[in-house]
Structures are given as C-alpha cells and as structure tokens.
Protein backbone atom coordinates (compact mmCIF):
# COMPACT_ATOMS: atom_id res chain seq x y z
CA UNK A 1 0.00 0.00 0.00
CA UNK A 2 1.37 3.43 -1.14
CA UNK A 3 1.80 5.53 1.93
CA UNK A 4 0.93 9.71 1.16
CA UNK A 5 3.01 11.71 3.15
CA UNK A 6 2.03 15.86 3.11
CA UNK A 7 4.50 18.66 4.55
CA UNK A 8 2.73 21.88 5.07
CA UNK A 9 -1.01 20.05 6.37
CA UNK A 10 -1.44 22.64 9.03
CA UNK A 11 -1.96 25.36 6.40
CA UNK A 12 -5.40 26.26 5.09
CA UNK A 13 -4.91 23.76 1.84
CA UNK A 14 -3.00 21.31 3.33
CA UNK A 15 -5.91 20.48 6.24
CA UNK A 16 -8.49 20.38 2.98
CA UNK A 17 -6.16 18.48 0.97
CA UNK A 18 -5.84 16.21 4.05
CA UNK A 19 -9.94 16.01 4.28
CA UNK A 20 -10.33 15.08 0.74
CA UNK A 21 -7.89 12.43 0.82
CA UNK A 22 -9.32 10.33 4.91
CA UNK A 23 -12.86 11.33 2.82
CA UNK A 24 -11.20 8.75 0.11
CA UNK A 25 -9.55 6.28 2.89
CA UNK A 26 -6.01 7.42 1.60
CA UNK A 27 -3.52 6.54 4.23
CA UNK A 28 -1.43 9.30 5.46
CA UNK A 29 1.72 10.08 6.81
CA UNK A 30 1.87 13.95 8.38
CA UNK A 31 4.54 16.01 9.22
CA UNK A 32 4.24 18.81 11.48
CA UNK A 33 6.53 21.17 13.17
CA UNK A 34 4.24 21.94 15.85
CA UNK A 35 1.51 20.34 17.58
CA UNK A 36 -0.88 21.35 15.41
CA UNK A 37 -2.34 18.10 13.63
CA UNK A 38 -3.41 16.29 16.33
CA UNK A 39 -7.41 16.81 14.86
CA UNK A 40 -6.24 14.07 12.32
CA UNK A 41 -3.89 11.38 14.77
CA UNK A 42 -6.91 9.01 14.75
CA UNK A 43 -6.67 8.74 11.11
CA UNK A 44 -3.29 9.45 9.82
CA UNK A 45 0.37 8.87 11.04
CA UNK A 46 1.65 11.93 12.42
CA UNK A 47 5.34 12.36 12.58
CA UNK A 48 7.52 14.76 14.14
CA UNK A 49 10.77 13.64 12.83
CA UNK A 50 11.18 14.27 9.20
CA UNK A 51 14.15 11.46 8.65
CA UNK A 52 11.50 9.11 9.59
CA UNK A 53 8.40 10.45 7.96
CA UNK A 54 10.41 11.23 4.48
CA UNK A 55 11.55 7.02 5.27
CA UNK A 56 8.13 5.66 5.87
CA UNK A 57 6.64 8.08 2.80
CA UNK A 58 6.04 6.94 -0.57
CA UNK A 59 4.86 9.80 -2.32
CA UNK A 60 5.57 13.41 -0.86
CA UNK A 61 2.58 16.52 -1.33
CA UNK A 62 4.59 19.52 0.05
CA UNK A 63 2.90 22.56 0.40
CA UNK A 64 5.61 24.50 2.18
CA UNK A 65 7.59 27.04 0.58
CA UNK A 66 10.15 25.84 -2.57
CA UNK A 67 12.93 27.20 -0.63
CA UNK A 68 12.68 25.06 2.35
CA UNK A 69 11.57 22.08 0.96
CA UNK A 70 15.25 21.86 -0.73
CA UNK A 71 17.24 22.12 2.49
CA UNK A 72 15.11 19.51 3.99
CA UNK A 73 15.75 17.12 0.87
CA UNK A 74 19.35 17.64 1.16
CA UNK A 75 19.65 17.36 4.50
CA UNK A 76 17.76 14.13 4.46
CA UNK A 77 18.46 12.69 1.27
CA UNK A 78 19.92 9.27 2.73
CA UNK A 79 15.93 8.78 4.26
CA UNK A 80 14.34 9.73 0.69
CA UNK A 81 12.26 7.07 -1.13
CA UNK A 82 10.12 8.73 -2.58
CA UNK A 83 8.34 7.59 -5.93
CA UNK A 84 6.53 11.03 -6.86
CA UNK A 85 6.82 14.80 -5.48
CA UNK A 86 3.70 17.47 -5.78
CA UNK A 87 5.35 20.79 -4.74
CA UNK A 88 2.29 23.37 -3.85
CA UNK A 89 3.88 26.20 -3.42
CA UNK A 90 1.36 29.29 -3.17
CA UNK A 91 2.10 30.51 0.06
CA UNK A 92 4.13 33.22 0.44
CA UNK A 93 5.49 35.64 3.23
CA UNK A 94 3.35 38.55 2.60
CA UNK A 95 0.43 36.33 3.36
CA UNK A 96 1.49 34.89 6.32
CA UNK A 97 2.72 38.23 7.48
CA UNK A 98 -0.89 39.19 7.61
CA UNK A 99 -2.07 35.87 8.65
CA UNK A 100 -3.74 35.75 12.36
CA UNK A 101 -1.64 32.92 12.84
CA UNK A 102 1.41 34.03 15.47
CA UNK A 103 3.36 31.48 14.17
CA UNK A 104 2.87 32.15 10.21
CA UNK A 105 3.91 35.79 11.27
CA UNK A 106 6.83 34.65 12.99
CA UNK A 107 7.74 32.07 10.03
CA UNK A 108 7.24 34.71 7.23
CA UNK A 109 10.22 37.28 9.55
C-alpha cells in the first residue's frame, strides 16, 4: 500500500487536501513542526521527525515554501524514497505576514 506523506497540512490547503484524501480512505503520513495536527492522529500517522516520515513516505505533497523544501531534501536525502513529489507552493510571506496565525507571522520574519 502506497503511503501519502504531506508537509505543510497545518496550512489552510493542506488540512483540505488532508480532508479530501481520509474522505477517500487514503492513508497518510503527516509532518508537522508543531503540535498542530493532532485533529487528524486518529486517522493518519503523524510524525515529528522528518528522517523518519520522508523514510516511511512513498509519495511526498509539500505545500511548504520551494525554498525550504530543498534544504530539507538535502539534508535528508539518505531517508528519501520517494516515488513522486507534488510541490504546492502558493504561500508566500506577505500572506502569512498578515495571517492571524502568530506562528505564520513569525515564520514569514
């Protein structure tokens, strides 16, 4: 069984995205920074470490900034195996600088 992981779920689009695909039964693998998936622990696998969550994922759905996604690759390249990689990247620091999210106007400094 193909195992989904998404980067970015906590966003706006990324807790849709992650909606649309439990609606379908689509196993998934989350990573979050912060506690802030726990609405979906009863139905996906949240992770906290990103070696093991890029290990454990067979396809990636990022929805985090180009920029950051990269370093995280490289720095974890040894733990890819990824098959496919969706990079959704609409976000952008002037939106999260007016977000009334603390931490999306922290992230976006």
């Amino acid at each position: 069984m193909r195992n989904i992981g998404i980067i970015g779920a906590s966003s706006n689009v990324g807790r849709s995205l992650v909606k649309k695909f439990l609606s379908n039964e689509i196993k998934l693998n989350l990573f979050q920074y912060q506690n802030s998936l726990n609405t979906f622990k009863d139905k996906a696998v949240i992770y906290s470490d990103l070696s093991n969550f890029l290990e454990d994922s067979n396809d990636l759905i990022s929805l985090i900034p180009i920029w950051i996604l990269r370093n995280l690759l490289i720095e974890h390249k040894s733990k890819i195996k990824l098959k496919n990689l969706v990079l959704i990247s609409s976000t952008s620091a002037s939106t999260k600088i007016k977000s009334d999210d603390i931490w999306e106007q922290n992230y976006a400094k």
